[in-house]
PDB file of N, CA and C in Angstrom:
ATOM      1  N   UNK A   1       4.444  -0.383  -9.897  1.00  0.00           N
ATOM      2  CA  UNK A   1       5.002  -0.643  -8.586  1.00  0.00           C
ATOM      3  C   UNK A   1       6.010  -1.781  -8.707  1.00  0.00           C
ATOM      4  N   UNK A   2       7.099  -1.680  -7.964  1.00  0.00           N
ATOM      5  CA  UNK A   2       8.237  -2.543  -7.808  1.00  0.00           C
ATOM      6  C   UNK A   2       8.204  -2.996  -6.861  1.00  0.00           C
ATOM      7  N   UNK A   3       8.161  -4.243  -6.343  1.00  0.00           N
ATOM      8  CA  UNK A   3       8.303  -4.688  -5.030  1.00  0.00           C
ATOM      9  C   UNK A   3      10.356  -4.957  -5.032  1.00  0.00           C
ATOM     10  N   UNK A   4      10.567  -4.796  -4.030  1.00  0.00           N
ATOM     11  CA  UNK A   4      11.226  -4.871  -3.240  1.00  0.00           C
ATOM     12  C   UNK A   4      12.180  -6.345  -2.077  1.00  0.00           C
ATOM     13  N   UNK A   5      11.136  -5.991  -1.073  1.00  0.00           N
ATOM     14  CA  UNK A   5      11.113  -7.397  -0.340  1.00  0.00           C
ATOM     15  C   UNK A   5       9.573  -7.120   0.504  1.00  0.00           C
ATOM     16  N   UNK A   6      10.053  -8.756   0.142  1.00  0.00           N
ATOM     17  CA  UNK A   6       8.106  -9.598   0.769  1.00  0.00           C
ATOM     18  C   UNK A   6       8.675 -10.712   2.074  1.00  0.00           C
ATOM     19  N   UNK A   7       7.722 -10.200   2.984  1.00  0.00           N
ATOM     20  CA  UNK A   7       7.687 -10.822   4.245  1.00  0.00           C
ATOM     21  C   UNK A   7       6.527 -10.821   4.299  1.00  0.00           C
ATOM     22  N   UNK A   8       5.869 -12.292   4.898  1.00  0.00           N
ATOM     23  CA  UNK A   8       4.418 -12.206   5.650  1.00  0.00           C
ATOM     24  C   UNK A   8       3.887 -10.614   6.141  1.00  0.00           C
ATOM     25  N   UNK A   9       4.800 -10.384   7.077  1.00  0.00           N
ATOM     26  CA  UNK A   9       3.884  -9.092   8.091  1.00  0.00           C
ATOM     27  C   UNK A   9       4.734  -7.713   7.381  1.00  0.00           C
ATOM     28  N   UNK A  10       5.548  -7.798   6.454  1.00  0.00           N
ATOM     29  CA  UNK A  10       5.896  -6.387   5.579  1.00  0.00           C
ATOM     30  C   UNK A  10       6.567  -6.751   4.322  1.00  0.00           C
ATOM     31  N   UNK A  11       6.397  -5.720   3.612  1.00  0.00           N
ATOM     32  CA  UNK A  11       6.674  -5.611   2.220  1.00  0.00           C
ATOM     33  C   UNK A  11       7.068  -3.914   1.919  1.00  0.00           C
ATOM     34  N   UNK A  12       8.238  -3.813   1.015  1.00  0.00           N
ATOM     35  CA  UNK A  12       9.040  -2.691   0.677  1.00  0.00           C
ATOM     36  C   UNK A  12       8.449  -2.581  -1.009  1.00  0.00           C
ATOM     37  N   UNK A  13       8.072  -1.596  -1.496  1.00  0.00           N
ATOM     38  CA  UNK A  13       7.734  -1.380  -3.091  1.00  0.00           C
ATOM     39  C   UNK A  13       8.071   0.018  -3.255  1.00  0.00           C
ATOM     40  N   UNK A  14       8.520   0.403  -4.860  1.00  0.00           N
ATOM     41  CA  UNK A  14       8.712   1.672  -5.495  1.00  0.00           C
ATOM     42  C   UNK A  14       7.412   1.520  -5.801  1.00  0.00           C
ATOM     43  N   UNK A  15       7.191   3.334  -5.945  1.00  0.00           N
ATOM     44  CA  UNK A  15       5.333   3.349  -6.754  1.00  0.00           C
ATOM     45  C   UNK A  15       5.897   4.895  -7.082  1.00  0.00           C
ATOM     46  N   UNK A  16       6.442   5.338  -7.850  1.00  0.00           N
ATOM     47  CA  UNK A  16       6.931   6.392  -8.746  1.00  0.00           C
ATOM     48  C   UNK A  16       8.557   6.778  -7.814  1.00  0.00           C
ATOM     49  N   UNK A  17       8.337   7.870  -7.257  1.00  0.00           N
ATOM     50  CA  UNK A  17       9.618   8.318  -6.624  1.00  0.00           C
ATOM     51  C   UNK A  17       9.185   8.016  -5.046  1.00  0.00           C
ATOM     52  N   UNK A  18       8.701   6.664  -4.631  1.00  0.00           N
ATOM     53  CA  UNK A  18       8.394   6.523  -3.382  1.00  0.00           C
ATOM     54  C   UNK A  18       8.430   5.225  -2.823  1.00  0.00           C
ATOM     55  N   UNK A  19       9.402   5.431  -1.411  1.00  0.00           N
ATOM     56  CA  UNK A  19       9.795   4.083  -0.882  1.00  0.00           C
ATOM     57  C   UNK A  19       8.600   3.435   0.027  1.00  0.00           C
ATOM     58  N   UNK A  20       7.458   2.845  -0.623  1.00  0.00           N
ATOM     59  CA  UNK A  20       6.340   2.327   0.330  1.00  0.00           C
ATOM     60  C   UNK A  20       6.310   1.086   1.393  1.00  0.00           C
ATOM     61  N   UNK A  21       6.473   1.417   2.669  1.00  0.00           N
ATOM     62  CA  UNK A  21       6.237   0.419   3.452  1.00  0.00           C
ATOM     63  C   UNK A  21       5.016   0.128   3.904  1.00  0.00           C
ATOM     64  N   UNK A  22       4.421  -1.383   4.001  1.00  0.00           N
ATOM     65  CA  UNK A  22       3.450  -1.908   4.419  1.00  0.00           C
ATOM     66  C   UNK A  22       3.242  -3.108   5.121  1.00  0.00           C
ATOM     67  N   UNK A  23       2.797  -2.866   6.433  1.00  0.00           N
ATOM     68  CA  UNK A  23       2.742  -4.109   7.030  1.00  0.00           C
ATOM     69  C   UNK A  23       3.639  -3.635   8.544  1.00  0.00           C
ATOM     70  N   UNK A  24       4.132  -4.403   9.047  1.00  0.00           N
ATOM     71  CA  UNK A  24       3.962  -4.401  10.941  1.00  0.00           C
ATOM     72  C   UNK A  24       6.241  -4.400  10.570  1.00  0.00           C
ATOM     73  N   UNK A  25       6.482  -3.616  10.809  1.00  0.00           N
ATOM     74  CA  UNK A  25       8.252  -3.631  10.503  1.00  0.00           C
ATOM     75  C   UNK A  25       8.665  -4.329  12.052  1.00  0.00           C
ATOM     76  N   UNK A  26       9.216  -5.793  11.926  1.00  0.00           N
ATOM     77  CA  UNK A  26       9.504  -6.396  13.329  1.00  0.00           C
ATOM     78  C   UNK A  26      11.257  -6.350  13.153  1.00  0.00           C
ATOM     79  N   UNK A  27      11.520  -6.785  14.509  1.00  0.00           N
ATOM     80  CA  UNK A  27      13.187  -6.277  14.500  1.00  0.00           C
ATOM     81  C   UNK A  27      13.955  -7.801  13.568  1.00  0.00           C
ATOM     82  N   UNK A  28      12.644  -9.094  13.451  1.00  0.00           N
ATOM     83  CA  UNK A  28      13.838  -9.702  12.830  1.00  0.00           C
ATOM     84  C   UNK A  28      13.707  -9.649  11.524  1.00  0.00           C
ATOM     85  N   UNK A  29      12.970  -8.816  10.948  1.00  0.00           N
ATOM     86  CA  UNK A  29      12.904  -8.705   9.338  1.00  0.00           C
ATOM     87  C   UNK A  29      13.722  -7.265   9.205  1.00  0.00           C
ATOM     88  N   UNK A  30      14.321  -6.418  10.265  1.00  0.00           N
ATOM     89  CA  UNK A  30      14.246  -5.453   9.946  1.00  0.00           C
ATOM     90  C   UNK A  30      15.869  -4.765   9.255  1.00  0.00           C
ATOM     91  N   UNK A  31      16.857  -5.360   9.615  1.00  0.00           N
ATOM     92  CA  UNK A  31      17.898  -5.705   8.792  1.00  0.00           C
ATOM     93  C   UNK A  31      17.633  -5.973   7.210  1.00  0.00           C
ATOM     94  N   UNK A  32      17.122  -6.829   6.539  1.00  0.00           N
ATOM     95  CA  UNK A  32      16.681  -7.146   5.711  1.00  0.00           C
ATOM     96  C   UNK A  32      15.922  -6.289   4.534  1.00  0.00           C
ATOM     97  N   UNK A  33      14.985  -5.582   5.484  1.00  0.00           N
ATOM     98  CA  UNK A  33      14.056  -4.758   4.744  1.00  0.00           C
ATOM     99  C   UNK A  33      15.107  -3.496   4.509  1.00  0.00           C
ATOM    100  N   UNK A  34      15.649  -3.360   5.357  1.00  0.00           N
ATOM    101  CA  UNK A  34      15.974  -1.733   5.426  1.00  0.00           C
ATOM    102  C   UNK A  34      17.373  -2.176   4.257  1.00  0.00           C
ATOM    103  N   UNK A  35      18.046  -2.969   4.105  1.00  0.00           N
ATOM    104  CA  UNK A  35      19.117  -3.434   3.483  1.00  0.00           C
ATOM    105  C   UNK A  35      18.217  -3.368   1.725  1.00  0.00           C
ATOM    106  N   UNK A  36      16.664  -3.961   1.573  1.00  0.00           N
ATOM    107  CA  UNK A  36      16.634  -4.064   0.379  1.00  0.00           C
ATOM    108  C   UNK A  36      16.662  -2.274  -0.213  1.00  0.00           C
ATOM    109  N   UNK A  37      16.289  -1.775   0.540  1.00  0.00           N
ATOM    110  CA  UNK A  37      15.926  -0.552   0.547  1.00  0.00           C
ATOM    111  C   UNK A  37      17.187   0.529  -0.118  1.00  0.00           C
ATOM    112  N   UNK A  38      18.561   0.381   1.068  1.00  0.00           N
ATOM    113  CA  UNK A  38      19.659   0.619   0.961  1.00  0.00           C
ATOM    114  C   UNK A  38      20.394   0.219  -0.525  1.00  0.00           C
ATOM    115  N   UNK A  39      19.967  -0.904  -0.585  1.00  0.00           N
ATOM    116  CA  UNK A  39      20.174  -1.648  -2.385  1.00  0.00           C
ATOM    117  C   UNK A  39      19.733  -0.665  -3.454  1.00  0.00           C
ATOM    118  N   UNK A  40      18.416  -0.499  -3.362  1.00  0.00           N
ATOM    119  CA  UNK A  40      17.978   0.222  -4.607  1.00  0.00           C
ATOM    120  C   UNK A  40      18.256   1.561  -4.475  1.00  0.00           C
ATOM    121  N   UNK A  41      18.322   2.339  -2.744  1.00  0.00           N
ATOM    122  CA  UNK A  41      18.696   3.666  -2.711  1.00  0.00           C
ATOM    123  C   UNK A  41      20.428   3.931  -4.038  1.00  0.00           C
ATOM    124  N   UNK A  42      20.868   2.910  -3.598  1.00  0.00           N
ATOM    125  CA  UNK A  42      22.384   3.100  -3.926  1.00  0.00           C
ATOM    126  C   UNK A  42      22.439   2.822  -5.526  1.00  0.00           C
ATOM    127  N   UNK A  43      21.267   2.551  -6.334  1.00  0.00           N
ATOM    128  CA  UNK A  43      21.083   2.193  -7.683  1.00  0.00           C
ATOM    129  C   UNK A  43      19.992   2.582  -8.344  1.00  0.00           C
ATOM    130  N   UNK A  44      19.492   3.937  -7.764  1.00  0.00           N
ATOM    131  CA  UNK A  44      18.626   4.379  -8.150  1.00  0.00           C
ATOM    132  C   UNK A  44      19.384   6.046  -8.905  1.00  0.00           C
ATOM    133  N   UNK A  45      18.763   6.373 -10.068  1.00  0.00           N
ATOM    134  CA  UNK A  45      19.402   7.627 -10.430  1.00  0.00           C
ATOM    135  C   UNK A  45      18.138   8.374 -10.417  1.00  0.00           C
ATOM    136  N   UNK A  46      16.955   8.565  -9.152  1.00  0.00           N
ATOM    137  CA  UNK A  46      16.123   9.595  -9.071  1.00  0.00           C
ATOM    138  C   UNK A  46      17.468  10.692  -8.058  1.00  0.00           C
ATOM    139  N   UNK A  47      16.624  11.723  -7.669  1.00  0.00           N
ATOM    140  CA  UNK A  47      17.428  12.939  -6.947  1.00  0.00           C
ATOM    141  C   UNK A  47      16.484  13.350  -6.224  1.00  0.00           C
ATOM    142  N   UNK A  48      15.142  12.716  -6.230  1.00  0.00           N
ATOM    143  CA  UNK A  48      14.785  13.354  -5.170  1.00  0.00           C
ATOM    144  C   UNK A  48      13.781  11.792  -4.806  1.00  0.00           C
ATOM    145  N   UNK A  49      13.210  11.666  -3.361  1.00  0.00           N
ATOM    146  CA  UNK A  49      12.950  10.862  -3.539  1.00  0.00           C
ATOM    147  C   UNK A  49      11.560  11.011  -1.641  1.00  0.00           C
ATOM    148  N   UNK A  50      10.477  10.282  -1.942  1.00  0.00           N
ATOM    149  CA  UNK A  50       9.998  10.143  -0.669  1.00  0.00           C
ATOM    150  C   UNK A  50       9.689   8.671   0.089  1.00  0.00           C
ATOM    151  N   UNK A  51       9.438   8.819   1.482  1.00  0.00           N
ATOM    152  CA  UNK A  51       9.322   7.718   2.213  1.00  0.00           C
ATOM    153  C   UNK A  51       7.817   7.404   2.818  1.00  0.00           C
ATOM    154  N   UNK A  52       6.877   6.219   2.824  1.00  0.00           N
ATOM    155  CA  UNK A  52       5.495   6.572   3.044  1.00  0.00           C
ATOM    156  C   UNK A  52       5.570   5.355   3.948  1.00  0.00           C
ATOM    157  N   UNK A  53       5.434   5.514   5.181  1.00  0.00           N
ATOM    158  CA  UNK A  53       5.453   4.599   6.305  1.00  0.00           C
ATOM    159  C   UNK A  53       4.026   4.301   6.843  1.00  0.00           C
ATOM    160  N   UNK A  54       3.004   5.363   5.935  1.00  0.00           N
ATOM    161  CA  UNK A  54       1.603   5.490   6.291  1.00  0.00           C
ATOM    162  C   UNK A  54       0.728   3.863   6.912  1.00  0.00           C
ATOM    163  N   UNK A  55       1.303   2.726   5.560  1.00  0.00           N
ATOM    164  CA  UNK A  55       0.365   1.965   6.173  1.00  0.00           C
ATOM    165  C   UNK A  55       1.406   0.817   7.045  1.00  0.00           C
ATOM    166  N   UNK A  56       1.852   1.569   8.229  1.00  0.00           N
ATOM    167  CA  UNK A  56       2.739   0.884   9.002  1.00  0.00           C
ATOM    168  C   UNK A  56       1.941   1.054  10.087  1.00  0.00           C
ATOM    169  N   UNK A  57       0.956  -0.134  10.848  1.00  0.00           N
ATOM    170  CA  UNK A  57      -0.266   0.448  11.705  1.00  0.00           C
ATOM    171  C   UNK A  57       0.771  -0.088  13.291  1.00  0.00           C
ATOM    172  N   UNK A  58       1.621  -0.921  13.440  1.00  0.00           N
ATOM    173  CA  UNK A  58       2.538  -0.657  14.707  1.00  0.00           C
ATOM    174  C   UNK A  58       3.252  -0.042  14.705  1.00  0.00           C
ATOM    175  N   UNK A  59       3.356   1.015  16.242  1.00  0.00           N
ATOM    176  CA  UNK A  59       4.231   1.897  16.243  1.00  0.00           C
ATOM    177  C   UNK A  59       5.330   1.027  16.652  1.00  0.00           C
ATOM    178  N   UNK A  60       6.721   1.420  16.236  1.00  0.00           N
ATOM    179  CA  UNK A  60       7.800   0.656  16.432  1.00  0.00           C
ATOM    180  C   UNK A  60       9.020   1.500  16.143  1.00  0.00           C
ATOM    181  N   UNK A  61       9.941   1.903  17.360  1.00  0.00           N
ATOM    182  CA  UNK A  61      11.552   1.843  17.018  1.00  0.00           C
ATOM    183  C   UNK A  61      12.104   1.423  15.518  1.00  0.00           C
ATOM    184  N   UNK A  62      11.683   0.502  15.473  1.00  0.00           N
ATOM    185  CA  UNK A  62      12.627  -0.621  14.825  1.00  0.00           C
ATOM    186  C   UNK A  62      12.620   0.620  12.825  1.00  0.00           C
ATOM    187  N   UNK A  63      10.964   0.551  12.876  1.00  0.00           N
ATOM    188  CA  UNK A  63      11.006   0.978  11.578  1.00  0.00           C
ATOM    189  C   UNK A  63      11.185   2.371  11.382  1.00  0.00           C
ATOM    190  N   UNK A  64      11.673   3.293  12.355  1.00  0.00           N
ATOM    191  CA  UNK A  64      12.632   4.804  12.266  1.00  0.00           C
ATOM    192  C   UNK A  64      13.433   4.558  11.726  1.00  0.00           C
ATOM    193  N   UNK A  65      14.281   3.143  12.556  1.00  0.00           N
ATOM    194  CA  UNK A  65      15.333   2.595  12.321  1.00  0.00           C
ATOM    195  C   UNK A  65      15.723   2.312  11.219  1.00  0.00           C
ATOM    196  N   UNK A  66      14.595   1.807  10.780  1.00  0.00           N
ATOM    197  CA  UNK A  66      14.870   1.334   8.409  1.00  0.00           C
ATOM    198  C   UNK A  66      15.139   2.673   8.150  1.00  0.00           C
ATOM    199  N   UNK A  67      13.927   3.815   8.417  1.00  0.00           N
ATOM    200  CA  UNK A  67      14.154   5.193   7.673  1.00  0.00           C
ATOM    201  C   UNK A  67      15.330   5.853   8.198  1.00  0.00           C
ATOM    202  N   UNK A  68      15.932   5.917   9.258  1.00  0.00           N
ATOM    203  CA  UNK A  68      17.019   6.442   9.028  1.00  0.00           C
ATOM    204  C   UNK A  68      17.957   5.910   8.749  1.00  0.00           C
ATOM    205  N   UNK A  69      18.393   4.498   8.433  1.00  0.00           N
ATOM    206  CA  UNK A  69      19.375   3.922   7.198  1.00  0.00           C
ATOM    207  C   UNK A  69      18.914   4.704   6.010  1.00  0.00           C
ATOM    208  N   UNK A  70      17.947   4.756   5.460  1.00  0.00           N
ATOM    209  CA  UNK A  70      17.944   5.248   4.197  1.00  0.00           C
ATOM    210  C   UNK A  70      18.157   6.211   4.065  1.00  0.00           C
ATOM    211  N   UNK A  71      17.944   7.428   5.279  1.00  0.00           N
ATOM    212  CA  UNK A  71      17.691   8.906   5.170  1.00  0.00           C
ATOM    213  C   UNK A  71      19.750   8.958   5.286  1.00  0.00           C
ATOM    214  N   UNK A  72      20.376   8.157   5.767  1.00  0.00           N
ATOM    215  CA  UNK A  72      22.221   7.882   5.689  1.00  0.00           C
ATOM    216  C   UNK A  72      22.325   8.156   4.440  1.00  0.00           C
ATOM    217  N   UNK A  73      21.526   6.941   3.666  1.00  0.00           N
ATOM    218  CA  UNK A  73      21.983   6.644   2.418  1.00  0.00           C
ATOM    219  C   UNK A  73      21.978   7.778   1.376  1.00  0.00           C
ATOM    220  N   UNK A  74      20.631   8.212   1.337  1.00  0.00           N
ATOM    221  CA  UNK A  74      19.950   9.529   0.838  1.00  0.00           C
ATOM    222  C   UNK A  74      21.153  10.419   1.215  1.00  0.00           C
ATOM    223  N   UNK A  75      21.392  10.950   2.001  1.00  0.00           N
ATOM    224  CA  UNK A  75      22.884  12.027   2.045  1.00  0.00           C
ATOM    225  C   UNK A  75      23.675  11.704   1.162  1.00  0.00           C
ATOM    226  N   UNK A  76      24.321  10.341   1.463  1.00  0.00           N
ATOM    227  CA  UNK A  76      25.393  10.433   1.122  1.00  0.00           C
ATOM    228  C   UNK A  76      25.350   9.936  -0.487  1.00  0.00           C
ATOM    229  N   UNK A  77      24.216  10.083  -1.368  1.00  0.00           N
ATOM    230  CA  UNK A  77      24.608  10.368  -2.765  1.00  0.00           C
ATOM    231  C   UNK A  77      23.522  11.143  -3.151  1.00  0.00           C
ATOM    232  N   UNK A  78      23.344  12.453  -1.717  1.00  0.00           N
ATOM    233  CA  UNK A  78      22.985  13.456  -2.658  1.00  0.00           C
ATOM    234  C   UNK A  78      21.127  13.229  -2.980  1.00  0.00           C
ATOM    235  N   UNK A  79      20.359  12.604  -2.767  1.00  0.00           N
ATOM    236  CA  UNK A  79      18.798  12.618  -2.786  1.00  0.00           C
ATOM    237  C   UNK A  79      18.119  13.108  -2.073  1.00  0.00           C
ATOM    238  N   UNK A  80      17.680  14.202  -2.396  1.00  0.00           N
ATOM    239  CA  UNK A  80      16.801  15.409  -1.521  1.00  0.00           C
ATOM    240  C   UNK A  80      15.390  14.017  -1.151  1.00  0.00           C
ATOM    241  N   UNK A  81      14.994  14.162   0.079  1.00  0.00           N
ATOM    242  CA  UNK A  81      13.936  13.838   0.551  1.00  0.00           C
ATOM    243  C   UNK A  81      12.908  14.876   0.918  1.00  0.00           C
ATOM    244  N   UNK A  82      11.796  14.714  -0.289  1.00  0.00           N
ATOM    245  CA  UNK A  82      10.767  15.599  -0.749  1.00  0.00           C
ATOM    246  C   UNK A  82       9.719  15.502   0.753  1.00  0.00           C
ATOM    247  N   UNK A  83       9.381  14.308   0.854  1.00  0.00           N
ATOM    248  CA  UNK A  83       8.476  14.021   1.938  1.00  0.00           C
ATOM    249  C   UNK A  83       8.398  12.759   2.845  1.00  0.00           C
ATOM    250  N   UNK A  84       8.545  12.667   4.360  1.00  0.00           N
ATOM    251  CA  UNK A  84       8.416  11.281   4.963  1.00  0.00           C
ATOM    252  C   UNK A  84       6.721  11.261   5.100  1.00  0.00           C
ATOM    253  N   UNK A  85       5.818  10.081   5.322  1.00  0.00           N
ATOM    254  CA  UNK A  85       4.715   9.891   5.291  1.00  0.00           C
ATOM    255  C   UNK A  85       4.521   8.803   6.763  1.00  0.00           C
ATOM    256  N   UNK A  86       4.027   9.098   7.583  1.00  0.00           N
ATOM    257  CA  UNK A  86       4.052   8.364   8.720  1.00  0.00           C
ATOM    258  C   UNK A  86       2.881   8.090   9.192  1.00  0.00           C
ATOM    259  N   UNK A  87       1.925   6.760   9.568  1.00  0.00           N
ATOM    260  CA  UNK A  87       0.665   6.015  10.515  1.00  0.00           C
ATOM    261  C   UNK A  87       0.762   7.086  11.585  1.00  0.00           C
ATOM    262  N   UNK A  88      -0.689   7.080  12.023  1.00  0.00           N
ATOM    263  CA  UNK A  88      -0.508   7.857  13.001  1.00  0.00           C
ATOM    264  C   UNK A  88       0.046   7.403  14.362  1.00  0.00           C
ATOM    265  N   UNK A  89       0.157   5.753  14.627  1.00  0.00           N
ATOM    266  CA  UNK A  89       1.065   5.185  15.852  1.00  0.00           C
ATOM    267  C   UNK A  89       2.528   5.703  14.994  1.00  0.00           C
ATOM    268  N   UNK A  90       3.138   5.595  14.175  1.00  0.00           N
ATOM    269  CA  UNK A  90       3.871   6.011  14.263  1.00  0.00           C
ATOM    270  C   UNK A  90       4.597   7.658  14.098  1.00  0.00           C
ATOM    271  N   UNK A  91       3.604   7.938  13.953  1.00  0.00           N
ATOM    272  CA  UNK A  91       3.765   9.616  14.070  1.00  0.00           C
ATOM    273  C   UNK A  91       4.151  10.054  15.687  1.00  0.00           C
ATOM    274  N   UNK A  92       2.988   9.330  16.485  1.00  0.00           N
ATOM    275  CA  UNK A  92       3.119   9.508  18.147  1.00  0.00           C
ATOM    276  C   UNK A  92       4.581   9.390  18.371  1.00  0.00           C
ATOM    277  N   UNK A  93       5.130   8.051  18.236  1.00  0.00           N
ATOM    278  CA  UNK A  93       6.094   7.328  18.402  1.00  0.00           C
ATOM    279  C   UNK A  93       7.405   8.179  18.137  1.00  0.00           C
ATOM    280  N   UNK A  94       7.226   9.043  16.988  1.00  0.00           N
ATOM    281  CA  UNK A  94       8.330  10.226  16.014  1.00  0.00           C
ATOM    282  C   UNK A  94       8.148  10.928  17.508  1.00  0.00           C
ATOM    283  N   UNK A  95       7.144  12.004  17.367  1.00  0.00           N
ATOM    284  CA  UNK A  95       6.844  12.857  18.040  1.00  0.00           C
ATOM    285  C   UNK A  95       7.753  12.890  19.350  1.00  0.00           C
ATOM    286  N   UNK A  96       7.428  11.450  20.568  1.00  0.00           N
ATOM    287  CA  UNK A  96       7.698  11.031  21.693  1.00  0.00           C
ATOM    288  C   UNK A  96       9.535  11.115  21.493  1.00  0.00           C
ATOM    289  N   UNK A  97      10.074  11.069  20.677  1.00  0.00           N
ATOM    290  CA  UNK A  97      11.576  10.936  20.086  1.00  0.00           C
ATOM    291  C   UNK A  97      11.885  12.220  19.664  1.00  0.00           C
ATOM    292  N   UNK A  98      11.007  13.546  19.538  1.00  0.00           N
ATOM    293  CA  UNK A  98      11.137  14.448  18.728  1.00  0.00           C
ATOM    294  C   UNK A  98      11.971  14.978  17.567  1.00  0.00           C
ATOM    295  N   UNK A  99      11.097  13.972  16.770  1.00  0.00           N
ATOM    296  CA  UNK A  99      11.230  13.710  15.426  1.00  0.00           C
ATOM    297  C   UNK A  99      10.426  14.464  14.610  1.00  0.00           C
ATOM    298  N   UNK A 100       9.736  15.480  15.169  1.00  0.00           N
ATOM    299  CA  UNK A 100       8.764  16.284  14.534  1.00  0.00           C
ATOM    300  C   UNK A 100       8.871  16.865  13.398  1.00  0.00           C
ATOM    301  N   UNK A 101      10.039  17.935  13.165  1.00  0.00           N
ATOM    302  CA  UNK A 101      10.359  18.487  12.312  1.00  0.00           C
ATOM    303  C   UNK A 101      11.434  18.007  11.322  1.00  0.00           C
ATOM    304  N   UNK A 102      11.624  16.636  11.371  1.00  0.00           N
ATOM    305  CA  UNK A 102      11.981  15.893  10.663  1.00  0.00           C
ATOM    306  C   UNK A 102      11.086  15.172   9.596  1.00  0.00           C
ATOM    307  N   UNK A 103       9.914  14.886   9.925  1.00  0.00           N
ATOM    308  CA  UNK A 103       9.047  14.445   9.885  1.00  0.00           C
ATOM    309  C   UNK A 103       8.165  15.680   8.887  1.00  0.00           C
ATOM    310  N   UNK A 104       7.760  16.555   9.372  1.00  0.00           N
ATOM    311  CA  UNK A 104       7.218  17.759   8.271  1.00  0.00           C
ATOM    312  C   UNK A 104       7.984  18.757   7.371  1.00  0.00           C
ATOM    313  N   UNK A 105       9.419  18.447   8.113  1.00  0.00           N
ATOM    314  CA  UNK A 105       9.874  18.959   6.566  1.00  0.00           C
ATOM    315  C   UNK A 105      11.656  18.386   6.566  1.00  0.00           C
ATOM    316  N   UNK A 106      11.360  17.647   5.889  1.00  0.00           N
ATOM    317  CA  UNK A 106      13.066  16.643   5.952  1.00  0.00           C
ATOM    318  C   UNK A 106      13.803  17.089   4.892  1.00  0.00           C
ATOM    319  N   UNK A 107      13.450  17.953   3.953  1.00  0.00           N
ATOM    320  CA  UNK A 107      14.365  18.713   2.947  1.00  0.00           C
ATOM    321  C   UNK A 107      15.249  19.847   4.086  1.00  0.00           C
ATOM    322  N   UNK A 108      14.716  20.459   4.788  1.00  0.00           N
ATOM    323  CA  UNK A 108      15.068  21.167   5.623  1.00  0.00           C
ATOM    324  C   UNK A 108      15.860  21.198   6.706  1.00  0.00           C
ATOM    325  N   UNK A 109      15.485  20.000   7.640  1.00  0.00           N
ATOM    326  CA  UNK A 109      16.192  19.523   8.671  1.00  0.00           C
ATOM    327  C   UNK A 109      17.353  18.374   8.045  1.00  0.00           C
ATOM    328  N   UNK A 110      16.921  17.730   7.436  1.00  0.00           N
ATOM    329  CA  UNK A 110      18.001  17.141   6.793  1.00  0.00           C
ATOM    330  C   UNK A 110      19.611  18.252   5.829  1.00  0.00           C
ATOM    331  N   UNK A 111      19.098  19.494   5.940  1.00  0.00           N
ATOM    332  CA  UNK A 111      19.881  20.367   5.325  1.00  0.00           C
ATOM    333  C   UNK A 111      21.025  20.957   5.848  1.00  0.00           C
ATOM    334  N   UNK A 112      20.365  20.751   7.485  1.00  0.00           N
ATOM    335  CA  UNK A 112      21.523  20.947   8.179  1.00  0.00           C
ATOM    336  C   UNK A 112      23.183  20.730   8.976  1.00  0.00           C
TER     337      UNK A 112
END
């Protein structure tokens, strides 16, 4: 595992082909996080790659917000996103945004 960036209430790590978030994503770390993220997206030579938001136990705007900077980034050099992984507050939170099928299959909807 690679960490990333470390904040008290979140932390960003690689753990094979996977961008792991953990911890509470607040709006003033959230520039930051999503930027370290954007860093390694843009210097990484995987091609395919997933996102695991699982142990993100507040639902929050803010941290869609990181994943879809990355899911930008991911296009635009080309990195199929195998799987997003989402808490279940933030699954609701997708859902309420209908983000659903983004969410269960982002190779797909992202294809379009």
């Amino acid at each position: 595992m690679t960490a990333l960036f470390s904040h008290p209430s979140v932390t960003v790590s690689v753990e094979d082909a996977t961008l792991l978030v953990v911890g509470d994503v607040e709006v003033t770390v959230a520039a930051d996080l999503a930027a370290s993220g954007v860093k390694w997206l843009k210097h990484t030579e995987l091609t395919t790659i997933s996102f695991d938001f699982s142990r993100v136990e507040k639902a929050s705007s803010v941290a869609i917000s990181v994943l879809f900077e990355w899911l930008r980034i991911c296009q635009q050099r080309g990195i199929q996103v195998q799987s997003i992984h989402f808490s279940a507050p933030l699954r609701r939170l997708a859902s309420l945004a209908e983000l659903d099928a983004l969410i269960e299959q982002p190779t797909a909807t992202l294809a379009v």
